[in-house]
N, C-alpha and C. Protein backbone atom coordinates (compact mmCIF):
# COMPACT_ATOMS: atom_id res chain seq x y z
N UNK A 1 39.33 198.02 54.12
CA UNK A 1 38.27 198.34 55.06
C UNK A 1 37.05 198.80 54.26
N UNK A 2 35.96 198.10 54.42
CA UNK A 2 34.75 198.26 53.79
C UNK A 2 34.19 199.96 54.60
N UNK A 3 32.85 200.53 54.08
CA UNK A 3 32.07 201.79 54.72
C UNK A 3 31.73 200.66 55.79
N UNK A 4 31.40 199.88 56.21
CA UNK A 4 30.87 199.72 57.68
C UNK A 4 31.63 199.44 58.56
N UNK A 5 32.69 198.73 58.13
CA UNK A 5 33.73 198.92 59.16
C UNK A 5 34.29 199.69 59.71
N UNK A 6 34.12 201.32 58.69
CA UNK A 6 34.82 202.33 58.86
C UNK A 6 33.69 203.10 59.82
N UNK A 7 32.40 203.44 59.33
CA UNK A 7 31.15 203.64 60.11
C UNK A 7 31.17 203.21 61.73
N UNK A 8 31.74 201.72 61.56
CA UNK A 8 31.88 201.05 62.93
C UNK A 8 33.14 201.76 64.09
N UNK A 9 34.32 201.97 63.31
CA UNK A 9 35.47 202.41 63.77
C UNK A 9 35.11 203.68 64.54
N UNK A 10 34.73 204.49 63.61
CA UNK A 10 33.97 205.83 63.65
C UNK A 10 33.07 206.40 64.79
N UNK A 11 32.21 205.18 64.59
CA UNK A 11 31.50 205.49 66.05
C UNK A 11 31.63 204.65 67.21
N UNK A 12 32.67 204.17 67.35
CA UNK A 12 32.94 203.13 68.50
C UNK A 12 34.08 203.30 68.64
N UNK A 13 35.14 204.03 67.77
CA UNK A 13 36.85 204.14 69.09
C UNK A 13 36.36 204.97 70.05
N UNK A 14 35.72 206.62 70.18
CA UNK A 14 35.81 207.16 70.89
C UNK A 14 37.11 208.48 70.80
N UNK A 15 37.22 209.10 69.24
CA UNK A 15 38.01 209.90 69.05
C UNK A 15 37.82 210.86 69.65
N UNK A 16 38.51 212.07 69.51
CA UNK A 16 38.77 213.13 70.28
C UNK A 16 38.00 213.98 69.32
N UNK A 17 37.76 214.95 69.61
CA UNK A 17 36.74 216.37 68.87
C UNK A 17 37.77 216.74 67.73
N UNK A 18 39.06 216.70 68.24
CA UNK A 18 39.93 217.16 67.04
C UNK A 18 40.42 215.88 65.87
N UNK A 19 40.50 214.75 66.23
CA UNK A 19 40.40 214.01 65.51
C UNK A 19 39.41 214.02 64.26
N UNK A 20 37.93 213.87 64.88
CA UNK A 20 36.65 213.80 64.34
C UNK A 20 36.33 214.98 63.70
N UNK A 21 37.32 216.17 63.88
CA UNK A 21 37.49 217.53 63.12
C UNK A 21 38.15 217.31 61.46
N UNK A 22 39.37 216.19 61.91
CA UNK A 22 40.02 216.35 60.69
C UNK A 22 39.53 215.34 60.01
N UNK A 23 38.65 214.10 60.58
CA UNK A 23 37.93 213.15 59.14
C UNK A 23 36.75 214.12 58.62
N UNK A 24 36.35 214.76 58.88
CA UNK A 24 35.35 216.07 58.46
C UNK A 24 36.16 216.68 57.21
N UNK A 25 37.49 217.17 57.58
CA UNK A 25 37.84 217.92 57.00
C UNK A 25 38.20 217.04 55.78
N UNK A 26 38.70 215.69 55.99
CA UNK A 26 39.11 214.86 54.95
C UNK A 26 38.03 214.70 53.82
N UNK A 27 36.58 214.47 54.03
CA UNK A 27 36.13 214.06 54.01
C UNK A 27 35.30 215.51 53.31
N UNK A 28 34.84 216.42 53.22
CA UNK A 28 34.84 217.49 52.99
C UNK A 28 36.11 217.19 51.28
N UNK A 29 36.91 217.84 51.15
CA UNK A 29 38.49 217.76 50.56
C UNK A 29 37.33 216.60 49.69
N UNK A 30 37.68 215.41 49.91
CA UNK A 30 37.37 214.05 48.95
C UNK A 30 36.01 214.50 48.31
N UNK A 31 34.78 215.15 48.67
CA UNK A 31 33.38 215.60 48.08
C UNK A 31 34.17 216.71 46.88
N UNK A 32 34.90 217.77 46.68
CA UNK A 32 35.33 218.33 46.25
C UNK A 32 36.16 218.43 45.04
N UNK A 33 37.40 217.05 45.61
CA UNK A 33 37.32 216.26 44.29
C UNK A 33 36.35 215.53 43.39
N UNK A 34 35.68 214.97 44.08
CA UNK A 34 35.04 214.73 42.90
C UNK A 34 33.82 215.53 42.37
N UNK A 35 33.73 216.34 42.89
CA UNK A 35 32.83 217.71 42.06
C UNK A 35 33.69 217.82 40.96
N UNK A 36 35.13 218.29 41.22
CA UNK A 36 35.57 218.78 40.32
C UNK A 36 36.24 217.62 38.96
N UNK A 37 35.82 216.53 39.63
CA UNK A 37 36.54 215.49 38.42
C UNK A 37 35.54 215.57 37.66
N UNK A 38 33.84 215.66 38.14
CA UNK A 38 32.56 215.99 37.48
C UNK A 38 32.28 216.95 36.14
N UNK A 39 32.79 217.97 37.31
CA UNK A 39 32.98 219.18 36.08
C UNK A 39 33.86 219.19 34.99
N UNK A 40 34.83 218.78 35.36
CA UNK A 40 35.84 218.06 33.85
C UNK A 40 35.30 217.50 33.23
N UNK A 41 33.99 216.22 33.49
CA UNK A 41 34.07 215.48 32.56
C UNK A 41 32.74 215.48 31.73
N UNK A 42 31.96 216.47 32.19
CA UNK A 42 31.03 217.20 31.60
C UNK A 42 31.20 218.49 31.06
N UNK A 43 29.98 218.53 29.98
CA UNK A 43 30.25 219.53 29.18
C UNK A 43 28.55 220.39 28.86
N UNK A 44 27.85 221.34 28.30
CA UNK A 44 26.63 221.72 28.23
C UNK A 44 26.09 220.62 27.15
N UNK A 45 25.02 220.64 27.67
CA UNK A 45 23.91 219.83 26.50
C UNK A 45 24.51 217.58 27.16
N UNK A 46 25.46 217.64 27.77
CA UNK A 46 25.62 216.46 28.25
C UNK A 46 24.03 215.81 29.33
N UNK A 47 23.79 214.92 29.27
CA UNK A 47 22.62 213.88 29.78
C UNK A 47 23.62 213.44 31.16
N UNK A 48 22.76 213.56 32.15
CA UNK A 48 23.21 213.57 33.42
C UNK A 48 21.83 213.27 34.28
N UNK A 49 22.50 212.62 35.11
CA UNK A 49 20.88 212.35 36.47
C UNK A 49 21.54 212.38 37.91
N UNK A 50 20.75 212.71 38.91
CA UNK A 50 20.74 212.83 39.95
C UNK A 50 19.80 212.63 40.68
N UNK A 51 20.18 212.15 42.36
CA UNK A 51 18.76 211.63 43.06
C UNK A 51 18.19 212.87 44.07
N UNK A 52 17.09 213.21 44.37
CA UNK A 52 16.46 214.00 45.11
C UNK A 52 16.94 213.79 46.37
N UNK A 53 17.82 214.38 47.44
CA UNK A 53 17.55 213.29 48.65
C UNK A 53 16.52 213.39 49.76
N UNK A 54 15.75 214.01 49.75
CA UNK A 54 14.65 214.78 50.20
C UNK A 54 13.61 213.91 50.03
N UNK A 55 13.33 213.31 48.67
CA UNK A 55 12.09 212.24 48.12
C UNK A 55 12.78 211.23 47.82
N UNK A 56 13.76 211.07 47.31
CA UNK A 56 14.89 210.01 46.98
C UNK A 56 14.07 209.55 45.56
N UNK A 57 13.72 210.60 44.57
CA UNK A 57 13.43 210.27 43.22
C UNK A 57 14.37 211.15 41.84
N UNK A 58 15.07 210.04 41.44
CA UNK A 58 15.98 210.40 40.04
C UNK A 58 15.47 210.69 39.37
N UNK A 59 16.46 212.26 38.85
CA UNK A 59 16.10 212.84 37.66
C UNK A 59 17.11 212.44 36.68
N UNK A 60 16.90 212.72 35.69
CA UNK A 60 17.34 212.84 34.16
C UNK A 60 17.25 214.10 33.84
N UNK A 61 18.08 214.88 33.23
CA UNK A 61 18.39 215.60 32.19
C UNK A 61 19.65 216.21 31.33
N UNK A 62 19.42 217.21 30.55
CA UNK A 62 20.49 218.15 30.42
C UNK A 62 21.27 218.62 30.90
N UNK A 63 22.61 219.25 30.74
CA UNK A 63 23.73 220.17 31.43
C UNK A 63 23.29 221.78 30.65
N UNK A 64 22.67 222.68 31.40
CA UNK A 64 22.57 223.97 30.74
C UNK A 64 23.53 224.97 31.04
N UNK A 65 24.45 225.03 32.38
CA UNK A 65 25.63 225.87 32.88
C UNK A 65 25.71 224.97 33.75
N UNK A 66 27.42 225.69 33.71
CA UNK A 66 28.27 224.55 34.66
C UNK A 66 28.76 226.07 35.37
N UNK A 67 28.55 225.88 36.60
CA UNK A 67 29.29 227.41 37.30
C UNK A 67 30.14 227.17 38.53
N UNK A 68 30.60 227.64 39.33
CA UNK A 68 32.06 227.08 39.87
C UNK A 68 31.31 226.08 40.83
N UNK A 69 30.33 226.46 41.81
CA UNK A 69 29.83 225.61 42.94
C UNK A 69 28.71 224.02 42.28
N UNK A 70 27.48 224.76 41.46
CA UNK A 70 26.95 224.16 40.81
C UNK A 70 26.42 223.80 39.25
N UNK A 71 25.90 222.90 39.17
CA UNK A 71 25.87 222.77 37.51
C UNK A 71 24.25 222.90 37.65
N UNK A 72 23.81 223.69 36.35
CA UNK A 72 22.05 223.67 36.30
C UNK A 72 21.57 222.29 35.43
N UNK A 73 20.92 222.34 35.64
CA UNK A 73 20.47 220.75 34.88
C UNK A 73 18.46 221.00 34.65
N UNK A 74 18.32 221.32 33.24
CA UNK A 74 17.01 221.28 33.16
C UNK A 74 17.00 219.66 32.90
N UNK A 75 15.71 220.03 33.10
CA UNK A 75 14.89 218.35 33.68
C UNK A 75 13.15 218.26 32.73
N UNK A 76 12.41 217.10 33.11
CA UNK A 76 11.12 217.74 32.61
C UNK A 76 10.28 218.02 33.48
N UNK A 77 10.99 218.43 34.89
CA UNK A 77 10.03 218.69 36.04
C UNK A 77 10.49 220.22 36.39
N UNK A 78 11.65 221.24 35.55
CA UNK A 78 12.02 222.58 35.37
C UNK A 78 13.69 221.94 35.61
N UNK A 79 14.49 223.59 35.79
CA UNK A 79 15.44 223.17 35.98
C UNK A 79 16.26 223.54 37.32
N UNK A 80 17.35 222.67 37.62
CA UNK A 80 17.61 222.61 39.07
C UNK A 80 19.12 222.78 39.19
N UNK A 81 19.47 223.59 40.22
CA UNK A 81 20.56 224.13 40.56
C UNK A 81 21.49 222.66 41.59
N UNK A 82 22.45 221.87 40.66
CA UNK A 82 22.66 220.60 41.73
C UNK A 82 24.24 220.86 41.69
N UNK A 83 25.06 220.66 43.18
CA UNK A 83 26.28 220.11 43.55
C UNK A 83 26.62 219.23 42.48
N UNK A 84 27.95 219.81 41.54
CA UNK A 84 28.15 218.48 40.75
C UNK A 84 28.61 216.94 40.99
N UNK A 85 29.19 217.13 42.66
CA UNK A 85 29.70 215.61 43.04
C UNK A 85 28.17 214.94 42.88
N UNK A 86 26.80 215.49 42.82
CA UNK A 86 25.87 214.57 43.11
C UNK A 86 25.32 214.39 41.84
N UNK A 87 26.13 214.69 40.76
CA UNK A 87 25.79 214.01 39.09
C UNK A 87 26.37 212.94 39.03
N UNK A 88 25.61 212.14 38.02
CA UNK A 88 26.46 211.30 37.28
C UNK A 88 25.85 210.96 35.61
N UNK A 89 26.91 211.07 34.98
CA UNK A 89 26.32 211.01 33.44
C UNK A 89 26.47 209.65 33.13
N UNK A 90 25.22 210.31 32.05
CA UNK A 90 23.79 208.74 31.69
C UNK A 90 24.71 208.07 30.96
């Protein structure tokens, strides 16, 4: 099953509140892993980028701390406090 089929499923069976509770919760759980597969596989001074989603413009930079929720990442626009599921190294 592709994302649009699932998108489609999603908003067209007509689940129950508690259903649509626990793909949240799944779904939630899966962001988490891969934060944390992130943080494993980075280290300080590692080259990493991420997209704004606000302006939807990628940065580039450094890993300066990695701390339990987020990783800092100076940049050449300062440095920014980002969710590590939303890295990915260069």
């Amino acid at each position: 099953m592709d994302i649009n089929q699932l998108k489609s499923a999603i908003m067209l069976n007509g689940y129950s509140n508690d259903e649509l509770n626990e793909l949240g919760e799944a779904i939630k759980y899966a962001r988490a892993q891969l934060g944390k597969e992130v943080k494993r596989s980075i280290r300080v001074g590692d080259r990493v980028q991420f997209t704004d989603a606000r302006i939807g413009y990628i940065y580039q930079g450094s890993v300066v701390k990695i701390n339990v929720k987020y990783v800092h990442v100076n940049t050449n626009k300062g440095t920014f406090r980002v969710p590590a599921n939303m890295l990915s190294v260069v």
